[in-house]
C-alpha atoms as a PDB file:
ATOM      1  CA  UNK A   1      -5.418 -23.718 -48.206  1.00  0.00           C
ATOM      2  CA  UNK A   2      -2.851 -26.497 -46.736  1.00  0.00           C
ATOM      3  CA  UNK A   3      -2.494 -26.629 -43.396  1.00  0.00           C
ATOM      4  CA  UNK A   4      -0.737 -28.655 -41.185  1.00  0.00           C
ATOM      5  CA  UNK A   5      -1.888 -31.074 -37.760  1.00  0.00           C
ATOM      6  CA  UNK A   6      -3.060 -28.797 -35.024  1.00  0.00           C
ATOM      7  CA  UNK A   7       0.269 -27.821 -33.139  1.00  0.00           C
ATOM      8  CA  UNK A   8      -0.073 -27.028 -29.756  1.00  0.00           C
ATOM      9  CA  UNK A   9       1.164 -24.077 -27.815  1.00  0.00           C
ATOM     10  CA  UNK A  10       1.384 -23.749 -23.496  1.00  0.00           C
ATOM     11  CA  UNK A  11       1.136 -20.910 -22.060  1.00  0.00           C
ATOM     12  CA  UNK A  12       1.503 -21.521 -18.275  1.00  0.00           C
ATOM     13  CA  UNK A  13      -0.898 -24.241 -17.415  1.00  0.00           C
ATOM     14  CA  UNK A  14      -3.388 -23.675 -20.408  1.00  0.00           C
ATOM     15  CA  UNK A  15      -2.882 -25.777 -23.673  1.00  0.00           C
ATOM     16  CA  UNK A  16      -3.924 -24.318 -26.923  1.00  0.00           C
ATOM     17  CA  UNK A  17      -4.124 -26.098 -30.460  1.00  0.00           C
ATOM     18  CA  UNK A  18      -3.294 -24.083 -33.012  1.00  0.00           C
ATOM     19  CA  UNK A  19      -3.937 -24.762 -36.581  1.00  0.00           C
ATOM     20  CA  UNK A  20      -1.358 -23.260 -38.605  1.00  0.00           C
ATOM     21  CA  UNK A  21      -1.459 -22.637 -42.454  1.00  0.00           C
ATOM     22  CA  UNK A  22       1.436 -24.442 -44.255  1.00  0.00           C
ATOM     23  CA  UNK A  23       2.910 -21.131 -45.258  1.00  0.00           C
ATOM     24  CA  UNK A  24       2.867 -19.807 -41.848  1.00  0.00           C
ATOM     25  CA  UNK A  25       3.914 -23.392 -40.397  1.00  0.00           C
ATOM     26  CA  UNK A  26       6.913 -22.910 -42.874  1.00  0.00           C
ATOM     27  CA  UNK A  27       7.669 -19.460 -41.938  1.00  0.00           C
ATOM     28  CA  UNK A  28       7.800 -20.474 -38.060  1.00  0.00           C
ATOM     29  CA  UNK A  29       9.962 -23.436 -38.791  1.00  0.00           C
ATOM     30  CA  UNK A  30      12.390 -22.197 -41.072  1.00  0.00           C
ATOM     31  CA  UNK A  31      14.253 -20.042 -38.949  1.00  0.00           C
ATOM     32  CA  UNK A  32      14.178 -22.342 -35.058  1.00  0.00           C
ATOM     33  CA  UNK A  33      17.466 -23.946 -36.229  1.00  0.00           C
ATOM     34  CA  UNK A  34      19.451 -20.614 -36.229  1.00  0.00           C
ATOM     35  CA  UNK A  35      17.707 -19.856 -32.792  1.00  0.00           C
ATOM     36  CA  UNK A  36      18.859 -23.312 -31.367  1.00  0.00           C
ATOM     37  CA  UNK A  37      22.218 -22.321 -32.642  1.00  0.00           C
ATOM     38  CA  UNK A  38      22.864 -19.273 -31.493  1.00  0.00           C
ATOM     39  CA  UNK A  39      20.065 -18.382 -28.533  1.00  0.00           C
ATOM     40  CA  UNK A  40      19.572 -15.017 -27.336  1.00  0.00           C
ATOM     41  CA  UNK A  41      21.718 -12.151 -28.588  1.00  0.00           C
ATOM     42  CA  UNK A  42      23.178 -10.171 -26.341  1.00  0.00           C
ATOM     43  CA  UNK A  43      21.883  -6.339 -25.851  1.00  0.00           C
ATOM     44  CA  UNK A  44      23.039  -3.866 -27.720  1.00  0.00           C
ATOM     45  CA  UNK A  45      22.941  -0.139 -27.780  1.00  0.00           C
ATOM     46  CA  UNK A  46      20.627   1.546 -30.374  1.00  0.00           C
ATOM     47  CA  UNK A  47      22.199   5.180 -31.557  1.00  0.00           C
ATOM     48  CA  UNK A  48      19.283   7.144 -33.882  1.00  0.00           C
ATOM     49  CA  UNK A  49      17.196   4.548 -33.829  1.00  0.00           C
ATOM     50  CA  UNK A  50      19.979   1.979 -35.053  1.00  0.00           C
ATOM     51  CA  UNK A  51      21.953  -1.312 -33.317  1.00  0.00           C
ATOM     52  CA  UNK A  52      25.076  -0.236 -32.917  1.00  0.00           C
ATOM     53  CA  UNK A  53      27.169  -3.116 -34.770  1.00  0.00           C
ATOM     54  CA  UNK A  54      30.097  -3.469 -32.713  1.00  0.00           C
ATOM     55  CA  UNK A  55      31.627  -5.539 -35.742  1.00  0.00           C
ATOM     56  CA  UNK A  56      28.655  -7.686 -36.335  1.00  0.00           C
ATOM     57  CA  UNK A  57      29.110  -9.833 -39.501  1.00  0.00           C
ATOM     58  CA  UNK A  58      26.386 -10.322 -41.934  1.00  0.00           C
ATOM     59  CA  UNK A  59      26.267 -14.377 -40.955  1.00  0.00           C
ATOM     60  CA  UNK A  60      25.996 -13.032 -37.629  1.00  0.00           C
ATOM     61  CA  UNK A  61      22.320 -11.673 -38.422  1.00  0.00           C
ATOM     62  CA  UNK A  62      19.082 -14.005 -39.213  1.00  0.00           C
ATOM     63  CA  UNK A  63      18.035 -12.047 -42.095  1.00  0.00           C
ATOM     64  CA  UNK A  64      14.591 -11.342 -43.193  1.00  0.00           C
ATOM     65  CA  UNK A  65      14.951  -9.451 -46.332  1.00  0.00           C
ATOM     66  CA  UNK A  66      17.601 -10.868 -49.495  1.00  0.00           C
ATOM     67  CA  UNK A  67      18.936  -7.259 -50.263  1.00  0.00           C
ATOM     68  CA  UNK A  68      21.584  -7.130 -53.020  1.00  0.00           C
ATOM     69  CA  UNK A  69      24.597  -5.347 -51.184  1.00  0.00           C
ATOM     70  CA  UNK A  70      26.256  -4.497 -54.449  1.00  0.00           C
ATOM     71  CA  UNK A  71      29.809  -6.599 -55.387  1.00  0.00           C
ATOM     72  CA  UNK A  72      28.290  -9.851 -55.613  1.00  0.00           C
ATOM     73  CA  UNK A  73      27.342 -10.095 -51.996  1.00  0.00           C
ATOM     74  CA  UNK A  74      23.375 -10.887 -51.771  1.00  0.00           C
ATOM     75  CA  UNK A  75      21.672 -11.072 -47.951  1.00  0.00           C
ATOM     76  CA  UNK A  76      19.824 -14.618 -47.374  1.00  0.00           C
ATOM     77  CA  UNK A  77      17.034 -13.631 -46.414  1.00  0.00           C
ATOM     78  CA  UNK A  78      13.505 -15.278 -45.538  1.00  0.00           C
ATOM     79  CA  UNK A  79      11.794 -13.296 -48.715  1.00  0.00           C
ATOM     80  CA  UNK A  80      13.250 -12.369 -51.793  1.00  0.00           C
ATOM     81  CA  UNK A  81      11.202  -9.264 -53.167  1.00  0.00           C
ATOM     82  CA  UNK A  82      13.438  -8.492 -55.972  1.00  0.00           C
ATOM     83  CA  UNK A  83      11.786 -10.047 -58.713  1.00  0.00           C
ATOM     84  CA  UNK A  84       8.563  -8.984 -57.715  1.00  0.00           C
ATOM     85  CA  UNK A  85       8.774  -5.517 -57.059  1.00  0.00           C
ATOM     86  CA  UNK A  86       7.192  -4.147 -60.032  1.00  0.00           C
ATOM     87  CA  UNK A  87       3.889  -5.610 -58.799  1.00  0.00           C
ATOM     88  CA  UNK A  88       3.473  -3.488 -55.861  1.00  0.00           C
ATOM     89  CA  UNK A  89       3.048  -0.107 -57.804  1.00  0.00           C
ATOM     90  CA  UNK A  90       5.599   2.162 -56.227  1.00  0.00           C
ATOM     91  CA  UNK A  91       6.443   5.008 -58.301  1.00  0.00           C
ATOM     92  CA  UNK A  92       8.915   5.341 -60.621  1.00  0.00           C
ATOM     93  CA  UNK A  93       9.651   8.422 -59.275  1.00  0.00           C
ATOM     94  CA  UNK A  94       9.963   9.260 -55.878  1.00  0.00           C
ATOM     95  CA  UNK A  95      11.929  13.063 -56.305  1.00  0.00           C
ATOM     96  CA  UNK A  96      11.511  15.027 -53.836  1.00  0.00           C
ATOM     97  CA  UNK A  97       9.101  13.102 -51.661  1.00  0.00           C
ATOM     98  CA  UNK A  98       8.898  12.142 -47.923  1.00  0.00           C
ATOM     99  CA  UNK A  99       8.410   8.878 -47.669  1.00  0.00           C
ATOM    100  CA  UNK A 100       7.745   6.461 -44.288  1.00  0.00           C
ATOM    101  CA  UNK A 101       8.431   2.582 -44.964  1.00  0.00           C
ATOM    102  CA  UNK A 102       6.433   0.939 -42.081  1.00  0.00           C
ATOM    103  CA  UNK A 103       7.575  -2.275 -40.075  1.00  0.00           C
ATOM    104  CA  UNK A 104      10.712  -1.965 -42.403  1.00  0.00           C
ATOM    105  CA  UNK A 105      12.984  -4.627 -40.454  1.00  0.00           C
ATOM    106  CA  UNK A 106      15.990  -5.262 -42.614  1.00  0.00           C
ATOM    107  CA  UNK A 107      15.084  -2.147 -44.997  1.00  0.00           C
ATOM    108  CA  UNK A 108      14.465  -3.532 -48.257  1.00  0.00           C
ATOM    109  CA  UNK A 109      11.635  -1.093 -48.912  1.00  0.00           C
ATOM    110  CA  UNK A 110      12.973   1.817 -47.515  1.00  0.00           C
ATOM    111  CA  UNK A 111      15.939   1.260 -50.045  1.00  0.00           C
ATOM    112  CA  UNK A 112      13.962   0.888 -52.826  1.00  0.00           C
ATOM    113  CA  UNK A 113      12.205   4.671 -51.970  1.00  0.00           C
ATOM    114  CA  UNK A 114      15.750   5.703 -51.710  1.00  0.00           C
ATOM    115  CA  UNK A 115      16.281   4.468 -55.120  1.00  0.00           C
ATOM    116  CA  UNK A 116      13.951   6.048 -56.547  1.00  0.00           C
ATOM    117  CA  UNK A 117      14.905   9.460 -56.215  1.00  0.00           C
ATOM    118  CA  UNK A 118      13.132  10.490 -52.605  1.00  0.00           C
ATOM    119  CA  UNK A 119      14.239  13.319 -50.487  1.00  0.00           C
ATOM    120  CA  UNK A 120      14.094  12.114 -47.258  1.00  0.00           C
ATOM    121  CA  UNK A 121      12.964   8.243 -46.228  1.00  0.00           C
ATOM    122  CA  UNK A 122      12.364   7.253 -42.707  1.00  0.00           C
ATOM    123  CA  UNK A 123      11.708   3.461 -41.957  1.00  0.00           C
ATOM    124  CA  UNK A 124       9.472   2.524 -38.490  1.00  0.00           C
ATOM    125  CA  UNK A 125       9.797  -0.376 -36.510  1.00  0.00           C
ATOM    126  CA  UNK A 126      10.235  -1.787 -32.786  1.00  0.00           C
ATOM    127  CA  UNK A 127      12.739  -1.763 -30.393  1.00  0.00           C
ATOM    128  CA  UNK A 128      12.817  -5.867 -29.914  1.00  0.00           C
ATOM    129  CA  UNK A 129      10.801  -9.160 -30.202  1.00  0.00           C
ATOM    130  CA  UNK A 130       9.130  -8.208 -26.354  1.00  0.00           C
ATOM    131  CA  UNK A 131       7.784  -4.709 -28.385  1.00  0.00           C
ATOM    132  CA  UNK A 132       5.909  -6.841 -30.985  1.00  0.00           C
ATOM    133  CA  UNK A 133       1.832  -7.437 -30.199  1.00  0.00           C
ATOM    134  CA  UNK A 134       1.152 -10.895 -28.190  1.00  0.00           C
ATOM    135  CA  UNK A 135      -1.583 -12.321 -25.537  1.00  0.00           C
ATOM    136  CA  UNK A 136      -1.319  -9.843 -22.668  1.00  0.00           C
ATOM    137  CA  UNK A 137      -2.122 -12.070 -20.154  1.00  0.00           C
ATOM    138  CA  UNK A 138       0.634 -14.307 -21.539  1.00  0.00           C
ATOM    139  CA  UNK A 139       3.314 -11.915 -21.928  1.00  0.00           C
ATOM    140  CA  UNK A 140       5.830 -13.051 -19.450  1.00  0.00           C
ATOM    141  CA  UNK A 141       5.065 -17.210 -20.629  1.00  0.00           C
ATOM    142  CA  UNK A 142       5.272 -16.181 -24.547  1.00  0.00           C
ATOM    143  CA  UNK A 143       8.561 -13.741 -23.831  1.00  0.00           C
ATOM    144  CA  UNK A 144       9.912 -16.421 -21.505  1.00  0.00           C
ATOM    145  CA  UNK A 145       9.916 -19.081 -24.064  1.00  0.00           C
ATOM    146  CA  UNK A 146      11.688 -17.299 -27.014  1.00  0.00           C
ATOM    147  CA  UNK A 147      14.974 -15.296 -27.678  1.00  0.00           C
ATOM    148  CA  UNK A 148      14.180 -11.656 -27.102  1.00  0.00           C
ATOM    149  CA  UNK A 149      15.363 -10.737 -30.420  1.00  0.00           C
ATOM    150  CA  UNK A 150      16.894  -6.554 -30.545  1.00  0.00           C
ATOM    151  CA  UNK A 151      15.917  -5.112 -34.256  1.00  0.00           C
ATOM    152  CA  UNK A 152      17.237  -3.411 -36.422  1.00  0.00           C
ATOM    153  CA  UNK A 153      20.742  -5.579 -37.555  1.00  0.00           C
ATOM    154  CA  UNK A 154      20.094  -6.085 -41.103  1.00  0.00           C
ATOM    155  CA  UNK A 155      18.998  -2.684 -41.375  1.00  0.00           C
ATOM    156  CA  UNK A 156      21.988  -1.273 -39.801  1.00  0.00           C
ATOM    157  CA  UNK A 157      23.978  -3.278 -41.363  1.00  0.00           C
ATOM    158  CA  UNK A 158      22.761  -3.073 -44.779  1.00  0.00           C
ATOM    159  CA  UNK A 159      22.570   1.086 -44.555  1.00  0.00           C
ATOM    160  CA  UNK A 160      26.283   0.902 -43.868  1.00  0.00           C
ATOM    161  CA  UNK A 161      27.452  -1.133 -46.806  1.00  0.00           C
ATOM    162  CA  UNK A 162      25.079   0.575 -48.993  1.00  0.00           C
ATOM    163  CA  UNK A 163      26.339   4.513 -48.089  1.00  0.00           C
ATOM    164  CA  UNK A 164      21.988   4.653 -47.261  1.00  0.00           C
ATOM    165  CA  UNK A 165      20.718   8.157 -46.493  1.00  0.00           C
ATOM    166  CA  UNK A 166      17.501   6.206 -45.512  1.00  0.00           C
ATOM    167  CA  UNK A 167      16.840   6.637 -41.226  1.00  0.00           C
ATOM    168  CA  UNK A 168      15.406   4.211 -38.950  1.00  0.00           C
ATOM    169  CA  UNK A 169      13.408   5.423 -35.945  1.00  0.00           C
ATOM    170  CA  UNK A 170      12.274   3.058 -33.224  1.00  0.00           C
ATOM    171  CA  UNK A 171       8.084   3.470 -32.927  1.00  0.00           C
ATOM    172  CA  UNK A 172       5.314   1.234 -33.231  1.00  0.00           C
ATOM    173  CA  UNK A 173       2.547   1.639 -36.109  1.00  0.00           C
ATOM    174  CA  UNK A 174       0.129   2.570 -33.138  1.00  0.00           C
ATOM    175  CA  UNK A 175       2.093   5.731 -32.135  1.00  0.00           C
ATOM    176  CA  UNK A 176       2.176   7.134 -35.484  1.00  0.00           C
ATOM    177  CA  UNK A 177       1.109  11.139 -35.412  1.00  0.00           C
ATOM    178  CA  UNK A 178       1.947  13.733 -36.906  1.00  0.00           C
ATOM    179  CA  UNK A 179       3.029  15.140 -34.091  1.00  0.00           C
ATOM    180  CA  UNK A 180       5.625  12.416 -33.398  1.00  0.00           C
ATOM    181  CA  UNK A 181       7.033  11.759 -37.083  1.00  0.00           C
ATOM    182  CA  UNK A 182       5.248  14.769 -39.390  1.00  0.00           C
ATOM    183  CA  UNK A 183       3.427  13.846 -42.292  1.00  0.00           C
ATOM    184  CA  UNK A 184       4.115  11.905 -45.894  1.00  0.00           C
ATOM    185  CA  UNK A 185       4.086  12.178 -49.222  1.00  0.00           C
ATOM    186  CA  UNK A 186       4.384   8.627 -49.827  1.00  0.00           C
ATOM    187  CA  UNK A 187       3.735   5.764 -47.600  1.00  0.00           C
ATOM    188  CA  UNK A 188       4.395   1.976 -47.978  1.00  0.00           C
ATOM    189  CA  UNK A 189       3.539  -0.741 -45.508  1.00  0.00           C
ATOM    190  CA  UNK A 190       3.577  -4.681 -46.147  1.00  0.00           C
ATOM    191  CA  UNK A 191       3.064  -7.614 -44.224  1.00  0.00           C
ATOM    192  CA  UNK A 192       2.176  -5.954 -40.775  1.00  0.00           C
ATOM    193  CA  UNK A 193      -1.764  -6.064 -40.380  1.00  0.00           C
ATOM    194  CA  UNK A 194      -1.707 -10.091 -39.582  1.00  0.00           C
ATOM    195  CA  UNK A 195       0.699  -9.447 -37.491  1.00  0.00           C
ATOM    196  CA  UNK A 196      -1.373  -6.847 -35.461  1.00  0.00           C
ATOM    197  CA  UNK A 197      -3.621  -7.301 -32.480  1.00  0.00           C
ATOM    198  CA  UNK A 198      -5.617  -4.086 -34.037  1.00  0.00           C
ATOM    199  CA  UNK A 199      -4.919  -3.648 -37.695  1.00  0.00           C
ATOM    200  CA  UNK A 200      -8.028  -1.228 -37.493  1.00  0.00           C
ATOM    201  CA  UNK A 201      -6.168   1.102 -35.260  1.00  0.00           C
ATOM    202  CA  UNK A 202      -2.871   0.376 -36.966  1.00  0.00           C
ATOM    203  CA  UNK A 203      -4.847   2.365 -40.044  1.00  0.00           C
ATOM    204  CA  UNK A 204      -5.837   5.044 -38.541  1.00  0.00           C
ATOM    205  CA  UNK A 205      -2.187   5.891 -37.238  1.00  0.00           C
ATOM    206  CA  UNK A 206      -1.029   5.456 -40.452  1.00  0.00           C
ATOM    207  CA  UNK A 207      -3.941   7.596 -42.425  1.00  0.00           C
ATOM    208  CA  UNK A 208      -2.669  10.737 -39.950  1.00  0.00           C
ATOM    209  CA  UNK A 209       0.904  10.619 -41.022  1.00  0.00           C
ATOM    210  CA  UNK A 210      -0.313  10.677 -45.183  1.00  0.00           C
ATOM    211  CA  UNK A 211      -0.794  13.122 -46.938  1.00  0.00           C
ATOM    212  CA  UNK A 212      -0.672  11.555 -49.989  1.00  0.00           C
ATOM    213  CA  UNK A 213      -0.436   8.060 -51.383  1.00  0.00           C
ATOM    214  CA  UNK A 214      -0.333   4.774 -49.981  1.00  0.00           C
ATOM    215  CA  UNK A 215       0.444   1.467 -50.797  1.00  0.00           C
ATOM    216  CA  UNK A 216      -0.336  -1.117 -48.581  1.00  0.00           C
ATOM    217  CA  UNK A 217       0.215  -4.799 -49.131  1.00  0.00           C
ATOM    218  CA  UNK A 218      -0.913  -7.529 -46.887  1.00  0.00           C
ATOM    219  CA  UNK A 219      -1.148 -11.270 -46.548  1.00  0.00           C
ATOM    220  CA  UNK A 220      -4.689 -12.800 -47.048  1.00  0.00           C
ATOM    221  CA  UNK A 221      -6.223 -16.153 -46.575  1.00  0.00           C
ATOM    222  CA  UNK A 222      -6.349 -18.549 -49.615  1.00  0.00           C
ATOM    223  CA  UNK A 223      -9.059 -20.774 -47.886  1.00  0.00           C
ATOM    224  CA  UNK A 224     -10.985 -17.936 -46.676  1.00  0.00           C
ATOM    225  CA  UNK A 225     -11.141 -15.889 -49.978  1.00  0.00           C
ATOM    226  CA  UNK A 226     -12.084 -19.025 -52.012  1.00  0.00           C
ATOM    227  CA  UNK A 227     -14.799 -19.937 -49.433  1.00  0.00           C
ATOM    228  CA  UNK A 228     -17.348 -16.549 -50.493  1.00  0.00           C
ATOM    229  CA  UNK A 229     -17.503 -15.384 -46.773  1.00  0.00           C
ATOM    230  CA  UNK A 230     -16.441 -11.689 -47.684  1.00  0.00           C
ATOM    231  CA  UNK A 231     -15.557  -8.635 -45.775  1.00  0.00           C
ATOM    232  CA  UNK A 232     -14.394 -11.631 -43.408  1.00  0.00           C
ATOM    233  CA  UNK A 233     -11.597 -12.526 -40.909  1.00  0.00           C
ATOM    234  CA  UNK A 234     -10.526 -15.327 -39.124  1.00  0.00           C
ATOM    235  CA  UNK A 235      -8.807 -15.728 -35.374  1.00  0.00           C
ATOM    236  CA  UNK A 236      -5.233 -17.704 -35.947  1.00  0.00           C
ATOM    237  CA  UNK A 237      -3.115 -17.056 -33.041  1.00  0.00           C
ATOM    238  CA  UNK A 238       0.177 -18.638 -34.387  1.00  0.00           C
ATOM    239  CA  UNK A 239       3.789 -17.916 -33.336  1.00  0.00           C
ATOM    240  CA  UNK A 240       6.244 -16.048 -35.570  1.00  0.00           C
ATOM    241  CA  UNK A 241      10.304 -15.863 -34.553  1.00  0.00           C
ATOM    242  CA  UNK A 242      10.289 -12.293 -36.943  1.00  0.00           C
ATOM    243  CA  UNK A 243       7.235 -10.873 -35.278  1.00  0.00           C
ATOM    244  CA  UNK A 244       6.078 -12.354 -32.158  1.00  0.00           C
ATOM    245  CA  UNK A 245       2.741 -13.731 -33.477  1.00  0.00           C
ATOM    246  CA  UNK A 246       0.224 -13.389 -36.172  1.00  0.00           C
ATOM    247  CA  UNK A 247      -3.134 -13.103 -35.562  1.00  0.00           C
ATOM    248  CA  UNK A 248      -5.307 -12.795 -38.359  1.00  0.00           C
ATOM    249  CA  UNK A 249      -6.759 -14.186 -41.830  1.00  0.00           C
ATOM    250  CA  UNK A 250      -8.397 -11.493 -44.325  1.00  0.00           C
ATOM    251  CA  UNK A 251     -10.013 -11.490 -47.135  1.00  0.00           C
ATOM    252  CA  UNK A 252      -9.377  -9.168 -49.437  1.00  0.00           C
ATOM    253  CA  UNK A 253     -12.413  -7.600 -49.217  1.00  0.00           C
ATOM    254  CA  UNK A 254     -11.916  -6.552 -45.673  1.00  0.00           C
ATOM    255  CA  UNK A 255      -8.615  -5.460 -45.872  1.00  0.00           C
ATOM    256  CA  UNK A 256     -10.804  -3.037 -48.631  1.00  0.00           C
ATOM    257  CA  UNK A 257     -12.850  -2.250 -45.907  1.00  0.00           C
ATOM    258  CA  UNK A 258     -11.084  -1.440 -43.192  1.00  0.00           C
ATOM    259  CA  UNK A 259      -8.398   1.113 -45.237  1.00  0.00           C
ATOM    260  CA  UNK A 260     -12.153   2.858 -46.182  1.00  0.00           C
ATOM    261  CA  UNK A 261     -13.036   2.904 -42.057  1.00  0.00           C
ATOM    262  CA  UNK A 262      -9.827   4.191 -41.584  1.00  0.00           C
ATOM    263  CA  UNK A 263     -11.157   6.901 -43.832  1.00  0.00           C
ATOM    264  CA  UNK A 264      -8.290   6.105 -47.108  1.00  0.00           C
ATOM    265  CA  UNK A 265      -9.737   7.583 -50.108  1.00  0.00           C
ATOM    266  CA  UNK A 266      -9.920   6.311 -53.476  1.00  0.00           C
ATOM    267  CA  UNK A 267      -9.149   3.116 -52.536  1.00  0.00           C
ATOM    268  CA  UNK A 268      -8.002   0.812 -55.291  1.00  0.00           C
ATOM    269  CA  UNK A 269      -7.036  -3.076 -55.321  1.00  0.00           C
ATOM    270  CA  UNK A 270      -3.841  -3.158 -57.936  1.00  0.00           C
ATOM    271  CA  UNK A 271      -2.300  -6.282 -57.556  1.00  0.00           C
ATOM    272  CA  UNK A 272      -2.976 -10.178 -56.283  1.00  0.00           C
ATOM    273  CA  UNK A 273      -0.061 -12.407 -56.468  1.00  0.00           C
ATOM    274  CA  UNK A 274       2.104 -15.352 -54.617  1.00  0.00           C
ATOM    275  CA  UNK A 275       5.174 -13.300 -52.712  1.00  0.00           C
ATOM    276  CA  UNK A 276       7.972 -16.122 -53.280  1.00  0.00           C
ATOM    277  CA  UNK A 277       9.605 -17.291 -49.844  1.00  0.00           C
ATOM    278  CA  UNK A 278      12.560 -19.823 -49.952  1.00  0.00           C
ATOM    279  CA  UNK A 279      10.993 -21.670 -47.374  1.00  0.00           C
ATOM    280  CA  UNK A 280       7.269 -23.579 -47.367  1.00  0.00           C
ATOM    281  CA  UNK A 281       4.311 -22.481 -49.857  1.00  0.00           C
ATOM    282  CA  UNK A 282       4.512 -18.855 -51.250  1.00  0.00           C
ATOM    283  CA  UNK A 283       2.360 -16.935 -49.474  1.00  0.00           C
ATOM    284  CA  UNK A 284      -0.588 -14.978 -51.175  1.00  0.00           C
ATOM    285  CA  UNK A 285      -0.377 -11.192 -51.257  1.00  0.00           C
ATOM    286  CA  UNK A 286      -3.196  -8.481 -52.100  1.00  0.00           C
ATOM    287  CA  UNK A 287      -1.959  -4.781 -52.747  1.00  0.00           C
ATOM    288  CA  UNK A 288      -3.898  -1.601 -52.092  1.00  0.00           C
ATOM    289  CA  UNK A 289      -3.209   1.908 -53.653  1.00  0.00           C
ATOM    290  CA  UNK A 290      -5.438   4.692 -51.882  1.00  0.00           C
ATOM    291  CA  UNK A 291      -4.574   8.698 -51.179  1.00  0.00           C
ATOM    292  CA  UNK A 292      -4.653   9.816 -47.377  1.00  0.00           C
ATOM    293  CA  UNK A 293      -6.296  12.903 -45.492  1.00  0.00           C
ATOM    294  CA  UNK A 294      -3.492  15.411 -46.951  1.00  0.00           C
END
């Protein structure tokens, strides 16, 4: 797996070197110049779990996801899934389903559900950039140093030109319960676990809230996977302006593991492909299928 010279990263007086994978390094990069532009957004309030937009424009919002508004008008976004989405397994059919789209930032999953035919579709994710998992002990340095980002823009924004029945509720992976959000027929999460000081525990929040299939799809580690050492992670620590930091490298075979800890049954690997970015090297994805305690 590429990787770049060792970068390093202060926090207060201790000095870290961080080797970053080139697809992370890219990911970092590629979005500092519309930070340096336009600094720290101003707060806004959040009504149901949504920014309120107070005429925000769409080049007014660093966009994560490339969601195809309809008339021509396309998001730029960090990932374009549309081509791809056939290799993540979602049903074809989603009628009369509850479904939960977790971490879903600018929406682009939760949309799809919608699309295909579910009931109701609630999408999960933080209040802002200081909500997002980093170094405890480092939490006023790290927050200090970066623009304190509110969420939920794109997805506001996108719901509204859309006419999107799909909700968005502010709440962390870790305080999913039944209790708290009910349970789901369908459940999709991507991209979240590296992102995660405890992608164990992040699991078992989300195996309470299914009661029936999941699909979870998460980045793993080229260099790691090749090298034989399975069931294995690796400690990254890297910095990431869409979700504070990432943490970890899997392999495949423990991201197998731990949805089986987390006591997902029938477990099933489906797919293992590049997910094409516009910036860097694509980044390699593994997909899981598996059917929750319901």
């Amino acid at each position: 797996m590429p990787t770049t010279r060792p970068r390093k990263l202060r926090l207060g007086g201790l000095e870290l070197s961080v080797t970053l994978e080139r697809t992370l390094a890219e990911r970092v990069r590629g979005s500092l110049p519309y930070r340096l532009l336009h600094g720290s957004p101003p707060t806004y309030p959040v009504r149901n779990g949504e920014p309120v937009l107070n005429g925000t424009k769409l080049s007014d919002i660093d966009w994560y996801h490339t969601i195809d508004l309809g008339n021509g008008i396309v998001t730029p976004g960090f990932v374009d899934h549309r081509d791809q989405v056939k290799l993540y397994g979602l049903p074809d059919s989603l009628a009369g389903k509850r479904c939960l789209d977790v971490a879903t930032f600018d929406g682009f999953w939760a949309f799809e559900l919608e699309k295909r035919g579910a009931a109701e579709v609630i999408g999960i994710d933080v209040y802002s950039l200081s909500d997002c998992d980093c170094p405890l002990n480092w939490r006023s340095e790290y927050l200090g140093s970066r623009a304190n980002d509110l969420k939920g823009f794109g997805f506001a924004y996108a719901k509204r030109v859309l006419n999107s029945k799909v909700q968005r509720k502010v709440l962390s992976v870790y305080d999913l319960s039944p209790e708290k959000i009910g349970t789901f027929d369908f459940v999709f999460m991507s991209d979240l676990l590296l992102h995660l000081r405890e992608p164990l525990r992040a699991l078992e929040a989300l195996w309470t809230v299914t009661r029936g299939e999941a699909i979870i799809a998460e980045t793993y580690d080229r260099q790691l996977e090749s090298s034989g050492a399975v069931n294995s992670m690796r400690f990254l620590l890297g910095l990431d302006d869409y979700s504070g930091c990432f943490w970890w490298g899997f392999t495949t075979t423990v991201l197998e593991v731990m949805l089986q800890v987390a006591r997902f049954q029938d477990v099933q690997k489906i797919a293992q492909f590049d997910m094409k970015i516009k910036k860097g090297v694509d980044v390699p994805k593994v997909v899981f299928k598996a059917r929750g305690g319901g």
